[in-house]
N, C-alpha and C. Protein backbone atom coordinates (compact mmCIF):
# COMPACT_ATOMS: atom_id res chain seq x y z
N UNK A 1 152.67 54.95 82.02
CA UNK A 1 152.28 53.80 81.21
C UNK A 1 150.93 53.23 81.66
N UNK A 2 150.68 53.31 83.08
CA UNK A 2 149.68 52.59 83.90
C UNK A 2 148.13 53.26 83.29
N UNK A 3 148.69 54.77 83.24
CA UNK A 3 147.47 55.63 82.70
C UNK A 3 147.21 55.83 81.55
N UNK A 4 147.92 55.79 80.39
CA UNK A 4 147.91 55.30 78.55
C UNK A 4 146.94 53.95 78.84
N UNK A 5 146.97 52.67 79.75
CA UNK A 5 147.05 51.55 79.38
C UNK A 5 145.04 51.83 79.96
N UNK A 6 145.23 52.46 81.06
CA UNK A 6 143.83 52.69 81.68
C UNK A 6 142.78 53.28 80.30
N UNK A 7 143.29 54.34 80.09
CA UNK A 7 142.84 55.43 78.72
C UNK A 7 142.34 54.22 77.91
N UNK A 8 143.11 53.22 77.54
CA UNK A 8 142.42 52.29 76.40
C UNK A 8 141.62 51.33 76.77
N UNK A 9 141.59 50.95 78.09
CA UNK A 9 140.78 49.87 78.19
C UNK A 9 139.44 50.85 78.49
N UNK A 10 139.53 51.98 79.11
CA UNK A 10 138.14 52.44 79.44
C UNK A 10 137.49 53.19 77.76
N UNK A 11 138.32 53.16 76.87
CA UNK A 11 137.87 53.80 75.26
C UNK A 11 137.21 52.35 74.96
N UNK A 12 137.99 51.04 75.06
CA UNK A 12 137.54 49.94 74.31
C UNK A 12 136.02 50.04 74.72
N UNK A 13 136.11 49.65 76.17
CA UNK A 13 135.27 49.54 77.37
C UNK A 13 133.82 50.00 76.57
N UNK A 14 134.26 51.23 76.47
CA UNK A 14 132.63 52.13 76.22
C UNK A 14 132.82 52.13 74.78
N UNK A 15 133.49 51.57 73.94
CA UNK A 15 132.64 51.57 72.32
C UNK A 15 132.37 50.20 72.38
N UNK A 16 132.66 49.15 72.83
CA UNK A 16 131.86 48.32 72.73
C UNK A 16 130.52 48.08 73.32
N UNK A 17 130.61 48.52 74.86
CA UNK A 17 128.78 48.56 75.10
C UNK A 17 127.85 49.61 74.56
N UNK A 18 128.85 50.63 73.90
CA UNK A 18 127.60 51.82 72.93
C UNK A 18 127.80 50.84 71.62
N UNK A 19 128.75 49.38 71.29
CA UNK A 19 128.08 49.19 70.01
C UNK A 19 126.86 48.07 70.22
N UNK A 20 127.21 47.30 71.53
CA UNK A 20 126.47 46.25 71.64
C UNK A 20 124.96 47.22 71.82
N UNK A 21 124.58 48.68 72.54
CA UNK A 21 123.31 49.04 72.68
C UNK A 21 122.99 49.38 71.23
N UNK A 22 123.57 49.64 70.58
CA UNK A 22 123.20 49.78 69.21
C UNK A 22 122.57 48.94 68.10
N UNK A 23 123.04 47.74 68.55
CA UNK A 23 122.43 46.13 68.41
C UNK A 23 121.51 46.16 68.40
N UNK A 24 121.02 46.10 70.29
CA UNK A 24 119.96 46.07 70.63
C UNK A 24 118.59 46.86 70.42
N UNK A 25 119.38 48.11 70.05
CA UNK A 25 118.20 49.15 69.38
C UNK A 25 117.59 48.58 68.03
N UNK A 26 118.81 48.86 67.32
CA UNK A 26 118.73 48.02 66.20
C UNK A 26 117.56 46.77 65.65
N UNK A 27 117.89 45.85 66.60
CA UNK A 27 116.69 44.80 66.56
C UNK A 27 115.60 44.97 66.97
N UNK A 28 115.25 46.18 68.00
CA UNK A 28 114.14 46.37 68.03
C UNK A 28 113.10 46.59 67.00
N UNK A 29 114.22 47.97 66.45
CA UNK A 29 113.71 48.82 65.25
C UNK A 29 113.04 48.01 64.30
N UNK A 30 113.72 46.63 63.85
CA UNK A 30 113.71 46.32 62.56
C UNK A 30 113.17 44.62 62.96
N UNK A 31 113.12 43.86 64.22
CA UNK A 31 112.14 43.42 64.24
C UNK A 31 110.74 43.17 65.44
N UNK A 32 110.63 44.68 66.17
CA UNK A 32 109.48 45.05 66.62
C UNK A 32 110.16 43.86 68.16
N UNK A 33 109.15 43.57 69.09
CA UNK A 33 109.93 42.68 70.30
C UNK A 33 109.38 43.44 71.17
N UNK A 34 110.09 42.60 72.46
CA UNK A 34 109.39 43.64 74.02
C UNK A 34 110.00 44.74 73.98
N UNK A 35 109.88 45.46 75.32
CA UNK A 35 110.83 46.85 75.69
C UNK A 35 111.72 46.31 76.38
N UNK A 36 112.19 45.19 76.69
CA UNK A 36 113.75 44.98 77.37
C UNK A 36 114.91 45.21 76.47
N UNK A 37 114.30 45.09 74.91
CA UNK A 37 115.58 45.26 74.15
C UNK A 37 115.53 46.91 73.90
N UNK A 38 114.26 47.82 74.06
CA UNK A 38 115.24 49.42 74.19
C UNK A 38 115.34 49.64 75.58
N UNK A 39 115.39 48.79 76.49
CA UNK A 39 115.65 48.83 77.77
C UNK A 39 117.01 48.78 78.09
N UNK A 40 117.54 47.93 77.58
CA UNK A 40 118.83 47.45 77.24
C UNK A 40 119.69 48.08 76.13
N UNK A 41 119.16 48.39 75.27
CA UNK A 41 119.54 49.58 74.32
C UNK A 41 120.12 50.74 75.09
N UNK A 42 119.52 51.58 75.53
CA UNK A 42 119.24 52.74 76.42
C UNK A 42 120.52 52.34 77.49
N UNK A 43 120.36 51.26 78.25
CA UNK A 43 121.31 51.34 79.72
C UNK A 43 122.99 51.03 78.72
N UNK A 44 123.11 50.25 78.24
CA UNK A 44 124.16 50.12 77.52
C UNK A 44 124.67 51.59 77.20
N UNK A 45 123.69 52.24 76.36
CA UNK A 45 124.30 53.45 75.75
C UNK A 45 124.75 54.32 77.11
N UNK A 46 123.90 54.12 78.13
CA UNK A 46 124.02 55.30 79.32
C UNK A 46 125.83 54.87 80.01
N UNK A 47 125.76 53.53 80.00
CA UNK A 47 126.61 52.98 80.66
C UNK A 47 128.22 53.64 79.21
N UNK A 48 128.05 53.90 78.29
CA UNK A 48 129.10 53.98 77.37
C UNK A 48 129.15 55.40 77.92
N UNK A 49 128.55 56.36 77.85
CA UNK A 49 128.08 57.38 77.93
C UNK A 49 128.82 58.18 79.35
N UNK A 50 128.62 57.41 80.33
CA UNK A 50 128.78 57.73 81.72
C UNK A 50 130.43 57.24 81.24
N UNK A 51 131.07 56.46 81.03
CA UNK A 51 132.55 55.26 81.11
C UNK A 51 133.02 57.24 80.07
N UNK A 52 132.69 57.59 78.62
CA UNK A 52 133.15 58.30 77.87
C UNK A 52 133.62 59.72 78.52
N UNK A 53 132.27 60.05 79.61
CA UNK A 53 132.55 61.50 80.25
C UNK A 53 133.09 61.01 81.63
N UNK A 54 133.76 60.11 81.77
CA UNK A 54 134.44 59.64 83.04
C UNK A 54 136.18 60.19 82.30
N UNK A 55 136.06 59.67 80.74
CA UNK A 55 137.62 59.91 80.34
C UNK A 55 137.54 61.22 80.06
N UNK A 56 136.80 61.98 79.57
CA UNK A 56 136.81 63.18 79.41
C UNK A 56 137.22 64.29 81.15
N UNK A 57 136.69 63.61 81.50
CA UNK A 57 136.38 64.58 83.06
C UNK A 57 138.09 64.11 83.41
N UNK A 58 138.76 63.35 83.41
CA UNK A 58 139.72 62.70 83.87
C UNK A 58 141.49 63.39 82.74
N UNK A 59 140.48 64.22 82.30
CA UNK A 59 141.78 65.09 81.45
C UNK A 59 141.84 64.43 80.32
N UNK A 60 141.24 63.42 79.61
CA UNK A 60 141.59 62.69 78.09
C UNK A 60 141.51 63.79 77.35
N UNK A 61 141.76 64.49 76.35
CA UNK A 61 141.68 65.22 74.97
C UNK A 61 140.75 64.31 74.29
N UNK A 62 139.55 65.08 74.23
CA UNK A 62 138.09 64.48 73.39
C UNK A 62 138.22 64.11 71.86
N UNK A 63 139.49 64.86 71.67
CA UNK A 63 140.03 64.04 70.08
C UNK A 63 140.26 62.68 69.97
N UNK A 64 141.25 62.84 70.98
CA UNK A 64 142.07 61.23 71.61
C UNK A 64 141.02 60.34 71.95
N UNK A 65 139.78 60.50 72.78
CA UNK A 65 138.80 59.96 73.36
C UNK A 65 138.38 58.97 72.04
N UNK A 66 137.44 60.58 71.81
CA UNK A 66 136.12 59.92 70.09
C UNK A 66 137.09 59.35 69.43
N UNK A 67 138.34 59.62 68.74
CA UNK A 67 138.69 58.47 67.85
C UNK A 67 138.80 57.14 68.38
N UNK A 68 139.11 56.76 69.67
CA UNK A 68 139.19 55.59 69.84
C UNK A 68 137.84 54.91 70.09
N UNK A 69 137.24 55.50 70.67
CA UNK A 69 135.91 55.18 70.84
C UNK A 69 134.89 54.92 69.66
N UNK A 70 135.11 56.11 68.46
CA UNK A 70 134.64 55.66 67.37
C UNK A 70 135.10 54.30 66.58
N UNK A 71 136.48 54.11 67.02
CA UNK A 71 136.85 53.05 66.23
C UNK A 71 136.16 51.88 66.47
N UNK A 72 136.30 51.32 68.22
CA UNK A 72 136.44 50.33 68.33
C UNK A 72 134.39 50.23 68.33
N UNK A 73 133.71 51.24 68.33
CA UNK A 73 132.38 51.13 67.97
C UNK A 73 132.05 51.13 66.83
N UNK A 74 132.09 51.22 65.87
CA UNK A 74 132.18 51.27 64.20
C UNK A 74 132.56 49.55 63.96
N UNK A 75 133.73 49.38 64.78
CA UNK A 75 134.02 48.36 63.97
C UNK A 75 132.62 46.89 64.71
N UNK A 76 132.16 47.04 66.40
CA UNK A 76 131.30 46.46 66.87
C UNK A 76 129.97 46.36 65.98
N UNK A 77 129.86 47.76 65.50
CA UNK A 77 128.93 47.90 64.64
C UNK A 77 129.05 47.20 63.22
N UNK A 78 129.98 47.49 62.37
CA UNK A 78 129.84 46.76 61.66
C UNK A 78 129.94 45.11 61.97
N UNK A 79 130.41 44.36 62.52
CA UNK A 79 130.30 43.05 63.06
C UNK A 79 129.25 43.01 63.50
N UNK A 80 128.26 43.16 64.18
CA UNK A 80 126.76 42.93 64.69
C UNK A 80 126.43 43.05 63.65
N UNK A 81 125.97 44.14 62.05
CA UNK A 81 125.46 44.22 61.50
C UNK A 81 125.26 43.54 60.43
N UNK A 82 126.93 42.38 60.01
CA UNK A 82 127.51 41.68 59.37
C UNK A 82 126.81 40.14 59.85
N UNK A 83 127.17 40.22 61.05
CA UNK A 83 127.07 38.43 61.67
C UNK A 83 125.26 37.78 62.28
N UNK A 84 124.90 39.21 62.82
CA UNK A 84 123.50 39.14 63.65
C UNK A 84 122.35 39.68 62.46
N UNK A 85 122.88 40.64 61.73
CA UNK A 85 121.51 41.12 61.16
C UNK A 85 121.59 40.85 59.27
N UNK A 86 122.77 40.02 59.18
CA UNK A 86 123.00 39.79 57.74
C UNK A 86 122.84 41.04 56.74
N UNK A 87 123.62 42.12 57.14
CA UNK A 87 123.48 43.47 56.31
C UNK A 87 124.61 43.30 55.35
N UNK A 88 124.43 43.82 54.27
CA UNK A 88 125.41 43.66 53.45
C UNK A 88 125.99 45.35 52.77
N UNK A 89 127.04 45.88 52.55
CA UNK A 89 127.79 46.84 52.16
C UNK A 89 128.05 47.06 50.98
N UNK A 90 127.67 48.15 50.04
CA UNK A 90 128.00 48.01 48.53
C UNK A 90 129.63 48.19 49.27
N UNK A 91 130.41 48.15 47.58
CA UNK A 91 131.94 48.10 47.56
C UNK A 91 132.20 49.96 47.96
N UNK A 92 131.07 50.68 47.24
CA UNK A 92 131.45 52.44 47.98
C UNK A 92 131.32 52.15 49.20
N UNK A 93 130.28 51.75 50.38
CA UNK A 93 129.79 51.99 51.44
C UNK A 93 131.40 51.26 52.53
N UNK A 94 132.02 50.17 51.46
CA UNK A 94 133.10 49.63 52.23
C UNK A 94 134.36 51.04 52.49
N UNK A 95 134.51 51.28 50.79
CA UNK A 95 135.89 52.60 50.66
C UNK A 95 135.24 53.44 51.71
N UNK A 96 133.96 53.83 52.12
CA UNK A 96 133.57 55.23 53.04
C UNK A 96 134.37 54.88 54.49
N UNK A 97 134.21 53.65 54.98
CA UNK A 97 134.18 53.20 55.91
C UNK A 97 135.65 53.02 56.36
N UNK A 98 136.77 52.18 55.01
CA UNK A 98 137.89 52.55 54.82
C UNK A 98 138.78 53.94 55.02
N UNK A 99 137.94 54.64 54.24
CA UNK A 99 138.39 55.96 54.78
C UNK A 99 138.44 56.53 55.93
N UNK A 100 136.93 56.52 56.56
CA UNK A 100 136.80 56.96 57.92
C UNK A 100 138.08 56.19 59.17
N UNK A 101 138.53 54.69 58.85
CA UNK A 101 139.19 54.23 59.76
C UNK A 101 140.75 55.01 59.49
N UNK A 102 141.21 54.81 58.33
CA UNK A 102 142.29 55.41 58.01
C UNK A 102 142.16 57.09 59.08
N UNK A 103 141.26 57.84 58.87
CA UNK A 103 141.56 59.35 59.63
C UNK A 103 141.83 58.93 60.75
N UNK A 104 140.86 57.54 61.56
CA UNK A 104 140.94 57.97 62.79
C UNK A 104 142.32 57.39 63.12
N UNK A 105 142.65 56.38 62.37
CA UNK A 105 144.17 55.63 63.06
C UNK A 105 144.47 56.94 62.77
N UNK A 106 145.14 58.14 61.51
CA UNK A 106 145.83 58.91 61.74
C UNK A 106 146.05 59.62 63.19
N UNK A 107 144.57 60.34 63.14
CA UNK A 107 144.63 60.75 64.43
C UNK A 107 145.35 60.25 66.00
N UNK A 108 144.64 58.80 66.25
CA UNK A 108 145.34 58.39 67.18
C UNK A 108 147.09 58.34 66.83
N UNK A 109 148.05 58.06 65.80
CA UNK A 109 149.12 58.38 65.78
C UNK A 109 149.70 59.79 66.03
N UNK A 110 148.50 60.32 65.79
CA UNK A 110 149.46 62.24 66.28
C UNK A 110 149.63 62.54 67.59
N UNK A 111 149.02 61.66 68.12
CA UNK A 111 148.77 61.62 69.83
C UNK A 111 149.92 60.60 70.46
C-alpha cells in the first residue's frame, strides 16, 4: 500500500512541476521577459523529468507512469492556461480534451 501511495505522490509530484515549467515557458514565449522565466522553465521541467525516470527506474510500468503524469499535467495545464493566460477553448478543443482524459482514467483502471 506504502508503495501504490509513493507511485502517486511522486506521478502528482512531477506533472505538476512539468505543468507549472510549462507556464513559465509559456509566458515567456508569448510575453517576451528576462531569462529567469526559461530558467525556471527548463529546471522545473528537469526536476519533472529526473522525479518521472526515478519512477520508471524504480519498476513503475511507463503506461501506469505517463497516464498519471499526463493527467495530472494536462489538467495544470489547462488551469494555468484558463486562470493566468486567459486562453479560451472552442466546445471541439473541450470534447478532444474530454476524450483524451476519459483513455487515460481507462487506462489507470486496468492497472
Amino acid at each position: 500500500m506504502f508503495i501504490r501511495c509513493m507511485f502517486y505522490v511522486l506521478a502528482v509530484f512531477s506533472g505538476l512541476v512539468g505543468g507549472v515549467g510549462d507556464g513559465l515557458l509559456n509566458r515567456w514565449a508569448k510575453n517576451g521577459g528576462t531569462l529567469w522565466w526559461i530558467v525556471g522553465g527548463y529546471l522545473c521541467w528537469n526536476i519533472a523529468l529526473t522525479v518521472f525516470f526515478a519512477m520508471l527506474k524504480s519498476g513503475y510500468y511507463l503506461s501506469h507512469s505517463a497516464a498519471v503524469f499526463d493527467a495530472v499535467n494536462g489538467c495544470v495545464i489547462l488551469g494555468l492556461g484558463w486562470f493566468a493566460f486567459r486562453e479560451q477553448l472552442s466546445p471541439l478543443g473541450w470534447l478532444g480534451i474530454s476524450i483524451i482524459f476519459i483513455g487515460l482514467v481507462l487506462t489507470e483502471i486496468g492497472h
